[in-house]
Protein backbone atom coordinates (compact mmCIF):
# COMPACT_ATOMS: atom_id res chain seq x y z
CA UNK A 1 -75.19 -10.57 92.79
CA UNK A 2 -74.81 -13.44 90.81
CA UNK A 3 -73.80 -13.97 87.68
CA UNK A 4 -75.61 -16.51 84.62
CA UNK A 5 -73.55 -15.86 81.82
CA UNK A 6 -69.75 -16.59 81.61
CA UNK A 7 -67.76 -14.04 82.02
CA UNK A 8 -64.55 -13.32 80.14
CA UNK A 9 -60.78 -11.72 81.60
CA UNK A 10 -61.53 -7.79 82.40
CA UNK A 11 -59.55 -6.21 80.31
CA UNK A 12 -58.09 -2.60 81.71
CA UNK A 13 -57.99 0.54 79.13
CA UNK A 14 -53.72 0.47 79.41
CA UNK A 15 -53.79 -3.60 78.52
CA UNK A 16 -51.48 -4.36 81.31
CA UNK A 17 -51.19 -7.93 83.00
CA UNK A 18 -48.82 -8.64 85.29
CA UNK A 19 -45.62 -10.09 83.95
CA UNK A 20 -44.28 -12.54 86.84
CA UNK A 21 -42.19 -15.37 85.27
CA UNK A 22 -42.18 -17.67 88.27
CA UNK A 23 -45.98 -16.70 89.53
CA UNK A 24 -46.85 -16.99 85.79
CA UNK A 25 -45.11 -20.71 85.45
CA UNK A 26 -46.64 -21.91 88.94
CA UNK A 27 -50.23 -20.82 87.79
CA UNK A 28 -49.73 -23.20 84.23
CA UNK A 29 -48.59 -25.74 86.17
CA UNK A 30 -51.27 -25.73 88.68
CA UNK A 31 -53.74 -26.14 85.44
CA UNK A 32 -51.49 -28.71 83.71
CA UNK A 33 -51.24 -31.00 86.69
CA UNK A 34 -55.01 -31.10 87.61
CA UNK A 35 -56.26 -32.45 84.26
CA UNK A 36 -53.52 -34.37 84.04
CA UNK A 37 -53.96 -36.23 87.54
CA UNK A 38 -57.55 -35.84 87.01
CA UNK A 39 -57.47 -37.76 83.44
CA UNK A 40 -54.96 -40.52 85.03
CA UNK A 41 -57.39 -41.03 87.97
CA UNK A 42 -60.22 -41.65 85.97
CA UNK A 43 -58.39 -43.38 83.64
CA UNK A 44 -56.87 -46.01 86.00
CA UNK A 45 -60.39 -46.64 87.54
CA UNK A 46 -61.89 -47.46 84.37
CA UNK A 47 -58.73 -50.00 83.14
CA UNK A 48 -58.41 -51.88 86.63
CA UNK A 49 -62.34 -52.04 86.40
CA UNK A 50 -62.22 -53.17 83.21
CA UNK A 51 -59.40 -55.51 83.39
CA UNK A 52 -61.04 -56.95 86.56
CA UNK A 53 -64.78 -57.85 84.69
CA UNK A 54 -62.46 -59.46 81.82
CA UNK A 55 -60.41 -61.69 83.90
CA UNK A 56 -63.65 -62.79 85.35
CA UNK A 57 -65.23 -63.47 81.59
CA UNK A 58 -62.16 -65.51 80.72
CA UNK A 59 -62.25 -67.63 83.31
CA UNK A 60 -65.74 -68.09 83.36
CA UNK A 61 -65.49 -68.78 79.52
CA UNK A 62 -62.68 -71.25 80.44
CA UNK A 63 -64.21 -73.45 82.90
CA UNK A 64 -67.26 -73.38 80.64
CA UNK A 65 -65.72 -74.02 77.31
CA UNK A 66 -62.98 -76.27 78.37
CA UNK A 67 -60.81 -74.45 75.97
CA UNK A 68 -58.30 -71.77 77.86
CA UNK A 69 -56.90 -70.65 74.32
CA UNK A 70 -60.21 -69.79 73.35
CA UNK A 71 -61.08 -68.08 76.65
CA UNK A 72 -57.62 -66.21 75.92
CA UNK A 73 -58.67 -65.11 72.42
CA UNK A 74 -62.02 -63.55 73.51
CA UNK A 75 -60.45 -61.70 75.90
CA UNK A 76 -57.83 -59.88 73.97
CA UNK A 77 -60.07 -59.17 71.67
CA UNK A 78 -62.49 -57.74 73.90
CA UNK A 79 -59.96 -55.94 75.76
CA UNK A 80 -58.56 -54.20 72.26
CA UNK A 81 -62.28 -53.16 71.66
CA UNK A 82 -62.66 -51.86 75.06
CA UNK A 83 -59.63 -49.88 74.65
CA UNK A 84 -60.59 -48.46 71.37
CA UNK A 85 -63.90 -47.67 72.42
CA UNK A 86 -62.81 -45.96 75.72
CA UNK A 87 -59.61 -44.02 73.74
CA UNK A 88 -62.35 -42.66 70.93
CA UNK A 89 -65.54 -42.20 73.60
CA UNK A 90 -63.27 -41.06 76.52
CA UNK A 91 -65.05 -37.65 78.11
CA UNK A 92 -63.33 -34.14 78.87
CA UNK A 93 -61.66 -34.60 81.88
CA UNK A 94 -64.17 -32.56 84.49
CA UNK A 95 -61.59 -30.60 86.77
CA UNK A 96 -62.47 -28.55 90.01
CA UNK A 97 -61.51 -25.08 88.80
CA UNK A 98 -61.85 -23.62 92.27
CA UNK A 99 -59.30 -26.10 93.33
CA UNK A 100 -56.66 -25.86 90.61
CA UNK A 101 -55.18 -23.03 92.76
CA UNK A 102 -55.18 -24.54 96.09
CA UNK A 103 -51.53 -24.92 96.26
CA UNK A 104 -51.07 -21.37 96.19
CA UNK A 105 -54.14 -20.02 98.44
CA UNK A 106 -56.74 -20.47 96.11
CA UNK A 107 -57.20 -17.61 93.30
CA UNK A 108 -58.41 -14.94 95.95
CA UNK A 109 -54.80 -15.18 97.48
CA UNK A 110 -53.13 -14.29 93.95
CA UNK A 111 -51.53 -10.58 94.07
CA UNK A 112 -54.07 -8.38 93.04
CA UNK A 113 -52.67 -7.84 89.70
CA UNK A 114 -53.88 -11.53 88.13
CA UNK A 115 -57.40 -10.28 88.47
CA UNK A 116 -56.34 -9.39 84.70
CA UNK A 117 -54.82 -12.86 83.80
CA UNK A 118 -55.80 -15.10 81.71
CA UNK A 119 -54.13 -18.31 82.89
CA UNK A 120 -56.18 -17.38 86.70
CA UNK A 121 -59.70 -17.11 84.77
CA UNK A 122 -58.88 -20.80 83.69
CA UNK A 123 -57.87 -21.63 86.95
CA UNK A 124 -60.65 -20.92 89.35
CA UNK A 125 -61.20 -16.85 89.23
CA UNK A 126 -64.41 -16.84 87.79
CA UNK A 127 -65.67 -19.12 90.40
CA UNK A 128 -64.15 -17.42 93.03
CA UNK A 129 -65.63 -14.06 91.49
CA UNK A 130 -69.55 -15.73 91.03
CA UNK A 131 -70.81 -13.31 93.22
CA UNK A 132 -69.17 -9.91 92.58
CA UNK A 133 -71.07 -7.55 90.51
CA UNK A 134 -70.09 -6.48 86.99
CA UNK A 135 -69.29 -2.88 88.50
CA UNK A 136 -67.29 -4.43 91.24
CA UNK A 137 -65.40 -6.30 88.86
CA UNK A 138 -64.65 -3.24 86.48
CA UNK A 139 -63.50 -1.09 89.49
CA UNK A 140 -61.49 -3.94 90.79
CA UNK A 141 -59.90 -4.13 87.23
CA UNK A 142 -58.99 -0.69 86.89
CA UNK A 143 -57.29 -0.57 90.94
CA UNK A 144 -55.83 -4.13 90.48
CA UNK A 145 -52.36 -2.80 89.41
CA UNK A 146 -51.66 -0.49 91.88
CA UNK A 147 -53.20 -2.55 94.68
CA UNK A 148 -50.66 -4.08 97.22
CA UNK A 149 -52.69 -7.35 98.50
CA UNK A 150 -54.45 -9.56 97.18
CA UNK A 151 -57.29 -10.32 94.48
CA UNK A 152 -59.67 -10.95 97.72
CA UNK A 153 -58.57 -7.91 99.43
CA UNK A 154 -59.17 -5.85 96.23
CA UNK A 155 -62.69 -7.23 95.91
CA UNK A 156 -63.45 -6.16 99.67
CA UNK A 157 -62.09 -2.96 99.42
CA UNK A 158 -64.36 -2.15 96.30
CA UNK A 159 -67.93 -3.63 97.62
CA UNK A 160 -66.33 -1.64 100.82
CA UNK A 161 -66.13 1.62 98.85
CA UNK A 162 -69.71 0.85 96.75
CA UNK A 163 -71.04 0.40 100.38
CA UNK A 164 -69.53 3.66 101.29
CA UNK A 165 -70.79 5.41 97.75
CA UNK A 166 -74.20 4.67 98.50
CA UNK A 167 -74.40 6.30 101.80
CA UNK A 168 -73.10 9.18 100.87
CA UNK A 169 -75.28 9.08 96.96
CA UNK A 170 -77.91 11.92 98.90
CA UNK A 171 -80.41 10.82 96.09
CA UNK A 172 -78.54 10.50 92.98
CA UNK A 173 -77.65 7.62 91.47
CA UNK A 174 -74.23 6.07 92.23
CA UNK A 175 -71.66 5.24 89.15
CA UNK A 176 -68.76 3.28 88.82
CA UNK A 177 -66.70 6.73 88.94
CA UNK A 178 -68.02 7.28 92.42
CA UNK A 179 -66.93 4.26 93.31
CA UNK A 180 -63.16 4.17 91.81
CA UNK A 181 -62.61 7.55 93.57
CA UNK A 182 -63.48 5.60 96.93
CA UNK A 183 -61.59 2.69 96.55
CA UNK A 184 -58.29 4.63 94.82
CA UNK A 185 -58.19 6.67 97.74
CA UNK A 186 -58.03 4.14 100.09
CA UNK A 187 -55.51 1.96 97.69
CA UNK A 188 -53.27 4.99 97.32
CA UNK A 189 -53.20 5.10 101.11
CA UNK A 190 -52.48 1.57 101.54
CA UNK A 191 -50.09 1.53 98.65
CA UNK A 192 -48.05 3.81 101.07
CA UNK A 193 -48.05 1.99 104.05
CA UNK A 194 -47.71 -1.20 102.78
CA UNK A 195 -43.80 -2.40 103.35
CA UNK A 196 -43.12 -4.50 100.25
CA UNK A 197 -45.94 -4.50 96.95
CA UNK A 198 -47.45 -8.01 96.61
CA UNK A 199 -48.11 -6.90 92.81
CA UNK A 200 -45.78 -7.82 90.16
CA UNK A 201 -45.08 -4.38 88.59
């Protein structure tokens, strides 16, 4: 199901996030270098293009005016205009969010825990999450901590264990309860199995 409205971090009833130092740092600097390379890229294409129509205008005013100090003038001060203009008119950077990540797998590869981060939801969770379900997403919250993989395979196991709620509803209407007590089972059992927790504790 899709989802219109932007959606904020889940927040989980004991207020943990996870509290990796080195996970943490890589995820900030993932955001920090993609609007910075992204505001240098468009920011070089717009001087050199720039730069290139002025060099053009000045020599074009000096073969026409016969005066290259004149032709020199115009262009400075055009140039300090154009810079002005550009420096007080310059638009937000526009940034990829689903990309900021890629480095690292993308946010669906994150340990399941950053489902609850803040710095993620900045960098690419929400559209990585655009077509889970508020329900999936609360369930998903409330397993992410004791989950051993990762925010995609917490997301699976949940629409897994709605799935599974439904066939076995006999009539009534399925709630997110029904659904938790699927998917904890099954992340309990995996919890056990699995040979080293991918979730920062």
């Amino acid at each position: 199901m899709e989802q219109d409205a932007p959606r904020r971090v889940p927040a989980r009833a004991d207020g943990w996030r996870p509290d990796d130092p080195i996970l943490n740092g890589l995820i900030h600097k993932c955001i920090e270098q993609a609007y910075r390379r992204n505001a240098e890229s468009g920011s070089m294409t717009a001087f050199f293009g720039g730069g290139l129509v002025l060099m053009i205008l000045g020599v074009i005013l000096a073969a026409g005016t016969g005066n290259p100090m004149l032709a020199i003038a115009v262009v400075v001060v055009l140039a300090a205009a154009g810079l002005l203009y550009a420096g007080l008119n310059a638009p937000e950077p526009k940034v990829d969010p689903i990309r900021i990540l890629d480095v690292l797998g993308g946010p669906g590869n994150l340990p399941a825990g950053y489902l609850v981060y803040p710095a993620a939801w900045r960098a690419g969770m929400p559209e990585f999450l655009v077509k889970v379900s508020n329900r999936q997403l609360t369930v998903a919250a409330r397993l992410c901590r004791e989950h051993p993989g990762s925010v995609a395979d917490v997301i699976r196991l949940v629409m897994t264990a709605e799935a599974h709620a439904h066939e076995h509803a006999y009539g009534r209407t399925v709630t997110d309860s029904d659904v938790y007590r699927f998917a904890h089972r099954a992340t309990v059992e995996w919890a056990r199995v699995a040979p080293v927790s991918m979730n920062p504790a």
